[in-house]
N, C-alpha and C. Protein backbone atom coordinates (compact mmCIF):
# COMPACT_ATOMS: atom_id res chain seq x y z
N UNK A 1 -27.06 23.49 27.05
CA UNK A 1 -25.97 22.53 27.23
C UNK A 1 -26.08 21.40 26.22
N UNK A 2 -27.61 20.60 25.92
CA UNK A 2 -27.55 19.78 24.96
C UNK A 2 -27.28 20.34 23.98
N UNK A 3 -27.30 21.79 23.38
CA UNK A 3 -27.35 22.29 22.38
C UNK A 3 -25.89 22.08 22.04
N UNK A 4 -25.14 22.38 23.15
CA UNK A 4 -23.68 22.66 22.36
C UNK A 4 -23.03 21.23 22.48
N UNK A 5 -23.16 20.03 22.83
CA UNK A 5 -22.69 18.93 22.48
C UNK A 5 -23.78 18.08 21.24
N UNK A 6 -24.56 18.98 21.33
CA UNK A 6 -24.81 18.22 19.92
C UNK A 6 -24.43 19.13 18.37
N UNK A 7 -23.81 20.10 18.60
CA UNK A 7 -23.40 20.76 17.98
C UNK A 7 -21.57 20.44 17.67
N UNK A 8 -21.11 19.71 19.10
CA UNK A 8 -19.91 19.49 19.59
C UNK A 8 -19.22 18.07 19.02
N UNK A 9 -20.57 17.44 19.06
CA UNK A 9 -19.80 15.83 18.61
C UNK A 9 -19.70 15.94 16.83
N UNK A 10 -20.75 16.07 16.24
CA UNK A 10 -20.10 15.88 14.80
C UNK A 10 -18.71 16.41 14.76
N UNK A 11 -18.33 17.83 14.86
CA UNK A 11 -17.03 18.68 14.91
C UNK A 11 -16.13 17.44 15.40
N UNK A 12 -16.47 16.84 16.75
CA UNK A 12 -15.11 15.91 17.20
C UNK A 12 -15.38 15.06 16.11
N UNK A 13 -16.22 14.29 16.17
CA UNK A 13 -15.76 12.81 14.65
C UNK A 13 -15.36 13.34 13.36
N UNK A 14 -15.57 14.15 12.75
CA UNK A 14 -15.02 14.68 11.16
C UNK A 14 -13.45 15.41 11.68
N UNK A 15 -13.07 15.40 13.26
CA UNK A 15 -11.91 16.10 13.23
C UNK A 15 -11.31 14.66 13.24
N UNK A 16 -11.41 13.47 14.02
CA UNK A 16 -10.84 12.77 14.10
C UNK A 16 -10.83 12.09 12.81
N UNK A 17 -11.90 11.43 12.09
CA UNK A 17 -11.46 11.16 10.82
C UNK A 17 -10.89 11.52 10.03
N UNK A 18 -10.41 13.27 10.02
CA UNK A 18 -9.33 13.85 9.13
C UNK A 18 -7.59 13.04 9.64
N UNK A 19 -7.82 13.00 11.46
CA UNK A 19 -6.42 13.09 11.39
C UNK A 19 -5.93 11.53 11.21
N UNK A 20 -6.84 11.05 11.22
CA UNK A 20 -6.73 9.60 10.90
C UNK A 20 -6.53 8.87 9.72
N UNK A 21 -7.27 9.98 8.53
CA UNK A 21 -7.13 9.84 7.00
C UNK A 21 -5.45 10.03 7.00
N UNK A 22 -4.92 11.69 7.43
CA UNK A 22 -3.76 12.43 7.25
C UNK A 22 -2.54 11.11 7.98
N UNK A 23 -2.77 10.67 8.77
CA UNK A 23 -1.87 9.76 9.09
C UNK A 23 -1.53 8.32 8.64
N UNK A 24 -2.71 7.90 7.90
CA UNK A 24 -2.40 6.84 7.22
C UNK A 24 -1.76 7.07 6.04
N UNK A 25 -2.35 8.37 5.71
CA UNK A 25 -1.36 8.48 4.31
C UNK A 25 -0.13 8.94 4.50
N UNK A 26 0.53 9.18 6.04
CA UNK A 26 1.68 9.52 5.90
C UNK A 26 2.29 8.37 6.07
N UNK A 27 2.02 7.38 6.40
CA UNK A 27 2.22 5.73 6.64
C UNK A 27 2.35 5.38 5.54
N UNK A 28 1.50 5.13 4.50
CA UNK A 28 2.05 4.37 3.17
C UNK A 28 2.80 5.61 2.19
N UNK A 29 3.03 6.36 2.91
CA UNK A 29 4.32 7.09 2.40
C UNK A 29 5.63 6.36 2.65
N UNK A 30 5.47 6.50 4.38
CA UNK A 30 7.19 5.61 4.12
C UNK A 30 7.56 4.65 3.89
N UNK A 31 6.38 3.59 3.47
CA UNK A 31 6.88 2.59 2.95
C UNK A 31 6.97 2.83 1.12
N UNK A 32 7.27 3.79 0.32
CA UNK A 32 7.22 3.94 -0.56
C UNK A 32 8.63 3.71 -1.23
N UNK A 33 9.41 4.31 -0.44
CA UNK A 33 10.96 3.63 -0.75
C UNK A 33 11.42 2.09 -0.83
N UNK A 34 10.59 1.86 0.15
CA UNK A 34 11.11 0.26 0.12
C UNK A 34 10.05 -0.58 -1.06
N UNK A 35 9.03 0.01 -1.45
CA UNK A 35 8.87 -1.07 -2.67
C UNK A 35 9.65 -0.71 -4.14
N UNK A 36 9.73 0.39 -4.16
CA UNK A 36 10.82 1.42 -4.95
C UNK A 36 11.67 0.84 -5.40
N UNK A 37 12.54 -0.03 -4.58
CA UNK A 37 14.07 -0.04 -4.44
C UNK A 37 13.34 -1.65 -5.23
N UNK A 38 12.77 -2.27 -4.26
CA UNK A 38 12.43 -3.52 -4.56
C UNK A 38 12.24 -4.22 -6.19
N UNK A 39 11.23 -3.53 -6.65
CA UNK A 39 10.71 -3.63 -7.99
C UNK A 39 12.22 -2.79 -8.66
N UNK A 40 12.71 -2.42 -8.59
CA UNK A 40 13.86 -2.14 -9.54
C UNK A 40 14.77 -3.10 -9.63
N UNK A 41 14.85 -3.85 -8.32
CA UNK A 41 15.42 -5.24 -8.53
C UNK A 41 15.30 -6.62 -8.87
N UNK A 42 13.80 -5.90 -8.82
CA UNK A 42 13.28 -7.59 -9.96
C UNK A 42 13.44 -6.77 -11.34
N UNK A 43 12.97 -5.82 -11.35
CA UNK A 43 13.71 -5.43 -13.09
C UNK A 43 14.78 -5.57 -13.50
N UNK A 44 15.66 -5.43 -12.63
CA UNK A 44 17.11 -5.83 -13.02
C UNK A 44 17.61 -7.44 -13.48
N UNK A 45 16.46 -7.74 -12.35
CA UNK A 45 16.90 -9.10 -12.93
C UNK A 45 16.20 -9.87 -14.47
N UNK A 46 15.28 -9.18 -14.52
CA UNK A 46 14.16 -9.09 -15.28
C UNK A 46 15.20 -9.27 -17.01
N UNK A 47 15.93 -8.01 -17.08
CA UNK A 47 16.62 -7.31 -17.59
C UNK A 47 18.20 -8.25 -17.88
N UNK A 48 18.16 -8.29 -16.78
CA UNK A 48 19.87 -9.76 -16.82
C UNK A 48 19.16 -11.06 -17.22
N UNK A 49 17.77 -11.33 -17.79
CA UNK A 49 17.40 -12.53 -17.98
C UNK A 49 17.71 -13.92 -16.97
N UNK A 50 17.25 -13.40 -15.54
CA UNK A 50 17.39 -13.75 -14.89
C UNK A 50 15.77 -13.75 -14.20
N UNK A 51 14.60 -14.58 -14.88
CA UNK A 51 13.00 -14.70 -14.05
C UNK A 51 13.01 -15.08 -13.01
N UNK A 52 13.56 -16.15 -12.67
CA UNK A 52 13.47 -16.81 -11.58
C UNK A 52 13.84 -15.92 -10.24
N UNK A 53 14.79 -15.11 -10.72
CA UNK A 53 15.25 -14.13 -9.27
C UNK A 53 13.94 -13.02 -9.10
N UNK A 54 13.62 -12.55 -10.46
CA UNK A 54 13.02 -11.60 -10.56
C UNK A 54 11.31 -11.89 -10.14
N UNK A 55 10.87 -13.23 -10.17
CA UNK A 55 9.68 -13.68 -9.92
C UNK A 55 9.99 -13.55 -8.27
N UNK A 56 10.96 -14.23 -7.63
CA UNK A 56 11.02 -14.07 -6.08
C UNK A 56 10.82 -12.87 -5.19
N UNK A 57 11.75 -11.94 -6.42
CA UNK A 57 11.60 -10.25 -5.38
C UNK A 57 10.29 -9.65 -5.67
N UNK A 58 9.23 -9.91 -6.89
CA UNK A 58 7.90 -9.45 -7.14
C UNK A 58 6.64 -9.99 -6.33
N UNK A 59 7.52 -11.62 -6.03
CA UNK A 59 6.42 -12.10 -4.98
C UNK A 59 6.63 -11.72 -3.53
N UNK A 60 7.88 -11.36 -3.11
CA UNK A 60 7.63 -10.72 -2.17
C UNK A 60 7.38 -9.32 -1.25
N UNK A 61 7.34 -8.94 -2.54
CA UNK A 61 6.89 -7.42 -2.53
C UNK A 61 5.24 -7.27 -2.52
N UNK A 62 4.42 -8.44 -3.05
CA UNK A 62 2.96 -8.59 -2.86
C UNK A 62 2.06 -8.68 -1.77
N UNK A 63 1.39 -8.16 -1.50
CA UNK A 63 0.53 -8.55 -0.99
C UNK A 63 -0.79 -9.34 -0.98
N UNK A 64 -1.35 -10.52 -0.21
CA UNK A 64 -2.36 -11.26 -0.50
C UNK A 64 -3.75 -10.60 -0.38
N UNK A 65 -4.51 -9.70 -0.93
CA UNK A 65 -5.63 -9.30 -1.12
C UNK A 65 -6.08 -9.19 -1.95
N UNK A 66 -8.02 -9.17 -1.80
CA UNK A 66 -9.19 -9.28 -3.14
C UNK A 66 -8.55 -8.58 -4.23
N UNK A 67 -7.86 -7.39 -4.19
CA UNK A 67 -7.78 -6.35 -5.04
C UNK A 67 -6.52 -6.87 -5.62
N UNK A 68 -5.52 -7.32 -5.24
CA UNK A 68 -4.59 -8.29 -5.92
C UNK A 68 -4.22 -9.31 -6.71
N UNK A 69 -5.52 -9.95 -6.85
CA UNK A 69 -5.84 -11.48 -7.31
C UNK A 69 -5.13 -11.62 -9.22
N UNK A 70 -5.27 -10.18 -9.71
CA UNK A 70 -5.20 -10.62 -11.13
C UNK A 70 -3.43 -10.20 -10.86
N UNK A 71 -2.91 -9.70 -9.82
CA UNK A 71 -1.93 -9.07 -10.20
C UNK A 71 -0.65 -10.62 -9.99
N UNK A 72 -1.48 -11.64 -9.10
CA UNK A 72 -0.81 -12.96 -9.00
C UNK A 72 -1.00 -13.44 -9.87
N UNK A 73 -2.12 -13.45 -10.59
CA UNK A 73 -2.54 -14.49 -11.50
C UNK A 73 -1.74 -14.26 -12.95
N UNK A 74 -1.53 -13.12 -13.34
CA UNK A 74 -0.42 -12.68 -14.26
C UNK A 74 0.70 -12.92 -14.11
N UNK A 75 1.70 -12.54 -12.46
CA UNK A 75 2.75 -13.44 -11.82
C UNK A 75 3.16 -14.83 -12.49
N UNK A 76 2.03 -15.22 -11.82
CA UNK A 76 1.84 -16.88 -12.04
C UNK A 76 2.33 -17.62 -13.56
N UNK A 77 1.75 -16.64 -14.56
CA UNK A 77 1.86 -16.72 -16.09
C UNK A 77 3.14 -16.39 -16.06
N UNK A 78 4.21 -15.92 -15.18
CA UNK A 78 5.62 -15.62 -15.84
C UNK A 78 6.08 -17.26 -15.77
């Protein structure tokens, strides 16, 4: 009996971490349209020489994290 739950639990945690991987990535899937649409409209404005609009829709399409820092700090330089 110990044999087969210790044989039993790894199988459950590597199943659950798959479906947990598989679902997050179906999550920042659907938000893939909506930054899509977004960033084409700060290009547009980008494009109509219009920064000021185009700095608003890029900042709010950002997010505040470590891994983000240079992507404000370049922002910032527009």
């Amino acid at each position: 009996m110990l044999e087969l739950v210790a044989l039993l639990l790894p199988i459950a945690a590597a199943s659950g971490w798959y479906i947990a991987r598989r679902d997050l990535r179906k999550q920042q899937y659907r938000h893939r349209p909506d930054l899509s649409s977004d960033y084409f409209k700060g290009l547009n404005f980008l494009l109509n020489e219009q920064p000021d609009k185009a700095i608003e829709v890029f900042i709010q399409m950002l997010e505040v994290d470590s891994e983000t820092v240079e992507t404000h700090l370049a922002l910032g330089n527009l």
